[in-house]
Protein backbone atom coordinates (compact mmCIF):
# COMPACT_ATOMS: atom_id res chain seq x y z
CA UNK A 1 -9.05 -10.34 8.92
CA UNK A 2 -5.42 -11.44 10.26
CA UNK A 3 -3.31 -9.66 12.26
CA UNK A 4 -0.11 -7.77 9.84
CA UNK A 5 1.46 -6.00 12.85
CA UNK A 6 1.65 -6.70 16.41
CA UNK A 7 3.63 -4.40 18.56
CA UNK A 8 3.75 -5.12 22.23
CA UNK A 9 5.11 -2.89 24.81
CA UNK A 10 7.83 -1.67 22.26
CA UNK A 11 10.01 1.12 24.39
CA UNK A 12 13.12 2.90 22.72
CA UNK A 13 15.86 4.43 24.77
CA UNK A 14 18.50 6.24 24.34
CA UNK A 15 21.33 7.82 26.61
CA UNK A 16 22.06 11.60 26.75
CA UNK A 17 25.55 12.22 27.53
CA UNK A 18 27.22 15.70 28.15
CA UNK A 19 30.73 14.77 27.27
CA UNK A 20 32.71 12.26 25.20
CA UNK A 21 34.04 10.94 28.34
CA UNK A 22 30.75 9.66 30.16
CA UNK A 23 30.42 7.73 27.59
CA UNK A 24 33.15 6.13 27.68
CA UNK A 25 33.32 5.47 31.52
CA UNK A 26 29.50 3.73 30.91
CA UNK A 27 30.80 1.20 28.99
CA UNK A 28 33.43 0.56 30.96
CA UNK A 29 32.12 1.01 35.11
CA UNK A 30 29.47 -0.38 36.45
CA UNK A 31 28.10 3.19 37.77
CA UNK A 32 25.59 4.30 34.85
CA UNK A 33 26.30 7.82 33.42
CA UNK A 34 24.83 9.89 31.15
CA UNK A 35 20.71 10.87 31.07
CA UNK A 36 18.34 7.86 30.41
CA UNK A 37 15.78 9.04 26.71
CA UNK A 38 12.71 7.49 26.27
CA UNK A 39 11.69 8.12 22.52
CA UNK A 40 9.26 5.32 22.87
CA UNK A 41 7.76 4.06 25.80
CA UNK A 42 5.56 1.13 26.17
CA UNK A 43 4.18 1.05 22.81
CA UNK A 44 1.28 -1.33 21.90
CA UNK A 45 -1.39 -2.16 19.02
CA UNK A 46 -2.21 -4.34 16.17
CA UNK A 47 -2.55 -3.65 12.70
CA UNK A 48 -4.97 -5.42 10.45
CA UNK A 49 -3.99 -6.72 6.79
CA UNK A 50 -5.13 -3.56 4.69
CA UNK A 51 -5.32 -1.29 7.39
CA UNK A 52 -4.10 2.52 6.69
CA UNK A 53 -2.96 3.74 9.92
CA UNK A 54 -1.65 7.34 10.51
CA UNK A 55 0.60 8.91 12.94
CA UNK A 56 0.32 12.18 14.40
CA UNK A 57 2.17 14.23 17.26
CA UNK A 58 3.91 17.02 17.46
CA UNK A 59 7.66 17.02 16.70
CA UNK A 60 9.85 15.06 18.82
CA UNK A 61 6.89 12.57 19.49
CA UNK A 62 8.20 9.74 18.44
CA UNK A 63 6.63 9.12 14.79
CA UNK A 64 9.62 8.73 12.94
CA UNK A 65 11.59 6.62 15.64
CA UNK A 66 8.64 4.40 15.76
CA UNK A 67 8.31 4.16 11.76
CA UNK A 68 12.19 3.21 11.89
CA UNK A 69 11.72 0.21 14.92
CA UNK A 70 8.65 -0.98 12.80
CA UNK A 71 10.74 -1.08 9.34
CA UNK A 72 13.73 -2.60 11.22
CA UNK A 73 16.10 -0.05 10.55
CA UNK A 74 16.52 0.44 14.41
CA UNK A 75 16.31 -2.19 17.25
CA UNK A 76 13.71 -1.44 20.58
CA UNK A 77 15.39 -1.79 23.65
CA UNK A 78 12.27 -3.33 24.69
CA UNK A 79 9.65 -5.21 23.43
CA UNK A 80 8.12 -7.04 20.65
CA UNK A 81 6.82 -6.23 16.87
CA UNK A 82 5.84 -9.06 14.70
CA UNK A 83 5.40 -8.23 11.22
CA UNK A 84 3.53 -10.92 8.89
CA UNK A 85 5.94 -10.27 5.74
CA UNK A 86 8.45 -7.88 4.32
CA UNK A 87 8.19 -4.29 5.71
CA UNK A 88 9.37 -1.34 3.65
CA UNK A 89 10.12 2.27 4.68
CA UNK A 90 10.00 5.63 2.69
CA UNK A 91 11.33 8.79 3.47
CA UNK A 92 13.80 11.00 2.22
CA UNK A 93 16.98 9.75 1.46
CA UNK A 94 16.23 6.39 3.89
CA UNK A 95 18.16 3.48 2.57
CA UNK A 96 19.91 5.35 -0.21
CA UNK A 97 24.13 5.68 -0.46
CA UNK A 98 24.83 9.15 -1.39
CA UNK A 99 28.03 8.11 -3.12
CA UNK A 100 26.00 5.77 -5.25
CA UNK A 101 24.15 6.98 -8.52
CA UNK A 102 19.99 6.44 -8.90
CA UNK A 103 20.50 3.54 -10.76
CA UNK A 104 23.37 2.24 -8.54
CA UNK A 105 20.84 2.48 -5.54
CA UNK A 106 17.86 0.99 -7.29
CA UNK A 107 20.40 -2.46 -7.84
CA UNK A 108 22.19 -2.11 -4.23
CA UNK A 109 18.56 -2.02 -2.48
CA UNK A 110 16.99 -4.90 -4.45
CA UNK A 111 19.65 -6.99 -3.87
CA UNK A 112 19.73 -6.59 -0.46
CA UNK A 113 15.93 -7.31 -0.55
CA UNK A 114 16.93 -10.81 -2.47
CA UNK A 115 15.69 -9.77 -5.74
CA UNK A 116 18.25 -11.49 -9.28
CA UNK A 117 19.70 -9.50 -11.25
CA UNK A 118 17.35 -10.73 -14.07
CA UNK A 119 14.17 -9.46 -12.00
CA UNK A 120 16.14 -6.06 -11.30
CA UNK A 121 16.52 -5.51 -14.80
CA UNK A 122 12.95 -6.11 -15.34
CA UNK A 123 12.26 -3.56 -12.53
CA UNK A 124 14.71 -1.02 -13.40
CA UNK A 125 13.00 1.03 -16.39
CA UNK A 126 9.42 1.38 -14.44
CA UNK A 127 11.06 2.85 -11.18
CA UNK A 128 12.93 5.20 -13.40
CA UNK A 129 9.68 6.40 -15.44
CA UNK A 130 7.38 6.40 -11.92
CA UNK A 131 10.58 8.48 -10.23
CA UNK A 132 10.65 10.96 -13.19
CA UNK A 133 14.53 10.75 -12.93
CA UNK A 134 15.27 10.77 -16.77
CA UNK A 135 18.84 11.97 -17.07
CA UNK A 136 19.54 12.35 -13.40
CA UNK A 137 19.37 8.69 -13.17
CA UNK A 138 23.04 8.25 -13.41
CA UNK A 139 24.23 11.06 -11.68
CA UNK A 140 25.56 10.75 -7.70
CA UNK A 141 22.78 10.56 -5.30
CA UNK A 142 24.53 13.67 -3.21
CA UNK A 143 23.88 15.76 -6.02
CA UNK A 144 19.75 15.21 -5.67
CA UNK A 145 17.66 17.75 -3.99
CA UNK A 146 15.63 16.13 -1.35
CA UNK A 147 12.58 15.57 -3.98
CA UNK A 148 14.80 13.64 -6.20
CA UNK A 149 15.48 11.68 -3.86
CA UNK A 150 12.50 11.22 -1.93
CA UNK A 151 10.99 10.21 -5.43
CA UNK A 152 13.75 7.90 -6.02
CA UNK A 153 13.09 6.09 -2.35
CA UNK A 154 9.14 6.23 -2.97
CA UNK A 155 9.46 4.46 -6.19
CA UNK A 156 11.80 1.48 -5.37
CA UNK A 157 10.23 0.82 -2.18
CA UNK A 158 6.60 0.49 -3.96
CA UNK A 159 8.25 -1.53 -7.02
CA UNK A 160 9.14 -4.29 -4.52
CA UNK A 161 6.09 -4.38 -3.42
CA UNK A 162 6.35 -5.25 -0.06
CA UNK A 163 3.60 -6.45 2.88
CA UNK A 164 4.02 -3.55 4.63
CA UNK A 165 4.64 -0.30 3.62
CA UNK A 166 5.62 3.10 5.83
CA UNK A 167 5.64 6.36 4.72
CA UNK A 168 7.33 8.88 6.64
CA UNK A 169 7.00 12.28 5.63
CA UNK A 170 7.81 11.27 2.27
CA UNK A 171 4.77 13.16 0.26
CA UNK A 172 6.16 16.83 1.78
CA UNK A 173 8.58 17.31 -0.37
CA UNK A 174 8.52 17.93 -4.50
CA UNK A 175 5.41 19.06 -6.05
CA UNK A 176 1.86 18.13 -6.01
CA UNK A 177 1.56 16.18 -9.67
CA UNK A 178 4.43 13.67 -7.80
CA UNK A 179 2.41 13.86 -4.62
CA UNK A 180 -0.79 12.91 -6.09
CA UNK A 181 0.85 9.79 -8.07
CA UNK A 182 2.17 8.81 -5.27
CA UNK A 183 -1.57 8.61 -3.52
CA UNK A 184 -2.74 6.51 -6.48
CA UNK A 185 -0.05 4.01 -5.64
CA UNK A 186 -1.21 3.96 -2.54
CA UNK A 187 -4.55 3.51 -3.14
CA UNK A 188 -3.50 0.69 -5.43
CA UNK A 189 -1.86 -1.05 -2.88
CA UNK A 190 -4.61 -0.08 -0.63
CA UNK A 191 -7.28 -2.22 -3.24
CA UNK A 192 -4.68 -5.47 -2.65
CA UNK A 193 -4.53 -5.53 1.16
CA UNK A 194 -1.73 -4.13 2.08
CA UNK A 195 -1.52 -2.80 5.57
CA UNK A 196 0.74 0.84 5.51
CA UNK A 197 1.68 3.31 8.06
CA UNK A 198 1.76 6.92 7.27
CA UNK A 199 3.28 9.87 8.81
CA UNK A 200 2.82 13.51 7.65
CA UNK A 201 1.97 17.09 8.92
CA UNK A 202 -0.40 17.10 6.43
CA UNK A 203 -4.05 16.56 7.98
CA UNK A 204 -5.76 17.11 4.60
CA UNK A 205 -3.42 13.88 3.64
CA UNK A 206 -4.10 11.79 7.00
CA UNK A 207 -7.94 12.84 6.16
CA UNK A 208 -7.95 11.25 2.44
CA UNK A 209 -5.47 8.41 2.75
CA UNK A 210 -5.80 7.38 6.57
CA UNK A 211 -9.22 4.94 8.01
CA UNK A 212 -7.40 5.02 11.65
CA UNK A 213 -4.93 7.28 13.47
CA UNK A 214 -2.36 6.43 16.45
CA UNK A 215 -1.40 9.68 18.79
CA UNK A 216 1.87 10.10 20.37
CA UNK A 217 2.58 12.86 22.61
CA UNK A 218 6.67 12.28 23.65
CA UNK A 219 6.73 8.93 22.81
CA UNK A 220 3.89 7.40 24.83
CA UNK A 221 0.34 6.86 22.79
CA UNK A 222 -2.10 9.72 23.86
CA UNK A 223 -5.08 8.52 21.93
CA UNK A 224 -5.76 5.59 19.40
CA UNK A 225 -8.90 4.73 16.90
CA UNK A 226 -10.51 5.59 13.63
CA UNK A 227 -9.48 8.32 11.83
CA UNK A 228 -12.66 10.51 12.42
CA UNK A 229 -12.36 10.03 15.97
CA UNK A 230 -8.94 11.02 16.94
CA UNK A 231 -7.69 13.92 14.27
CA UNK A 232 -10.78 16.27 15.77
CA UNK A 233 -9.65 15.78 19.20
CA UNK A 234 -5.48 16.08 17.78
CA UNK A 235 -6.90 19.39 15.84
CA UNK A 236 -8.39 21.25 19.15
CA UNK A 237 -5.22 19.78 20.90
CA UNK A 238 -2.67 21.64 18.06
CA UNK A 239 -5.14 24.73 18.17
CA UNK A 240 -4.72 24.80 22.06
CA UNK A 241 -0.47 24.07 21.40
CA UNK A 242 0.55 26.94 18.86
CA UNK A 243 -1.48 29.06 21.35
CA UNK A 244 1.68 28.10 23.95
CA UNK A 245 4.91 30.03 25.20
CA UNK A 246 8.00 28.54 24.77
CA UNK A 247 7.97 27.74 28.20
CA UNK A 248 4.32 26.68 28.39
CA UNK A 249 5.26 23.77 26.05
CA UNK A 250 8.54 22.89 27.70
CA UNK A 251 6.30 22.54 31.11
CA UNK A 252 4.05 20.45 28.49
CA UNK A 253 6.81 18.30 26.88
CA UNK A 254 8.11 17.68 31.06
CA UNK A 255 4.91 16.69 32.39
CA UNK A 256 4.06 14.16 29.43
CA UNK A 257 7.60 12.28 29.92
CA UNK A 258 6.76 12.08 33.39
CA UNK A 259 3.56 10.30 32.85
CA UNK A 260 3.54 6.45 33.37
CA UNK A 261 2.77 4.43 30.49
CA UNK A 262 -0.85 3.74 29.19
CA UNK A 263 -1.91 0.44 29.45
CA UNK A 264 -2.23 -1.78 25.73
CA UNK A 265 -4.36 0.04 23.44
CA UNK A 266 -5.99 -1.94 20.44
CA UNK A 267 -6.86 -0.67 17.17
């Protein structure tokens, strides 16, 4: 099988500033200010076409920043990710303009994806039916609760079809008939080839959907592989965490974005 994603040594960082001013004075002196972030740090694997990877970590990991470098929506500061195809990111709200209506969106975002107007027509009626939006359709996206509109984002992103598909946290919200659809579209996609990246707190979900799993503790990787090997250990690790002070997991958080960076890992 061929390579779909290749990320090599990705690192995000971001800078932590107390005050309005230090920011200001770091763009403009040569002395840095403000606090140097590492959401990601030296992030590397490969994803096969049709893998189903999932990522788990506690909050404040890095899944979500990682699902957004991967998709494009945000640039690394470091590194590489080469993507074989169109990449396509769903979670709540992502991509959609609250002043907008549903149907507003659904055009805006195909068009931006290079779809005609003809082929957006032809498109239109099944996201509609598959987001179960009815009347809402053509009301403001501001005025959705977050399961309108996480079923709005679900259902244009898989309408497009695109070669890679990432799912962040998207299945948590709305109810369980929605949730389950949503898994059959998956699988569908699944049956075609299509490699997809999925993030939940739902191990039940990472269990049924997921065949391997990347672990990141505080944006490094902890532990990479199939899906059987690394939830068990990720399980006893979360047992061992809620078992923590407050303080015991701030030491925890401190000493793991101390750590050096692993090595490349490989799925």
């Amino acid at each position: 099988m061929s390579k779909s994603v290749i990320v090599k040594n990705v690192t995000k960082k971001y800078k932590l500033y107390k005050k309005t001013s230090e920011k200001l004075l770091d763009i403009i002196l040569p002395k840095s200010y403000g606090e140097d972030f590492y959401a990601l740090r030296d992030i590397s694997f490969e994803a096969e076409e049709g893998d189903i990877i999932g990522f788990v970590g506690v909050n404040g990991s890095g899944k979500s920043t990682l699902s957004n470098v991967i998709a494009g929506v945000i640039p690394q500061t470091e590194g590489t990710i080469d993507i074989k195809g169109q990449a396509s990111l769903i979670a709540v709200s992502a991509g959609l303009n609250n002043q907008l209506t549903g149907r507003e969106n659904i055009e805006l975002k195909c068009l931006m994806l290079g779809f005609s107007k003809k082929e957006i027509k032809e498109l239109e009626s099944d996201i509609i039916e598959f987001a179960e939006l009815d009347k809402f359709i053509d009301q403001p996206v501001k005025s959705y609760s977050s399961g309108m509109k996480s079923r709005l984002g679900f259902s244009i992103s898989v309408h497009t079809d695109p070669d890679v598909l990432i799912i962040d946290e998207a299945l948590s919200v709305g109810d369980k008939a929605f949730a389950d659809k949503c898994l059959d579209k998956m699988n569908e996609f699944k049956s075609r080839g299509k490699t997809m990246f999925f993030i939940s707190h739902s191990i039940g979900q990472m269990k049924q959907f997921c065949e391997k799993a990347v672990w990141l503790e505080f944006g490094q990787i902890r532990m990479i592989g199939s899906i059987n090997e690394v939830i068990p250990e990720y399980e006893k690790f979360l047992n061992e965490y809620k078992l923590m002070s407050a303080q015991e997991k701030k030491d925890f958080r401190d000493k793991a974005l101390q750590r050096q960076s692993e090595p490349m890992l490989s799925l």
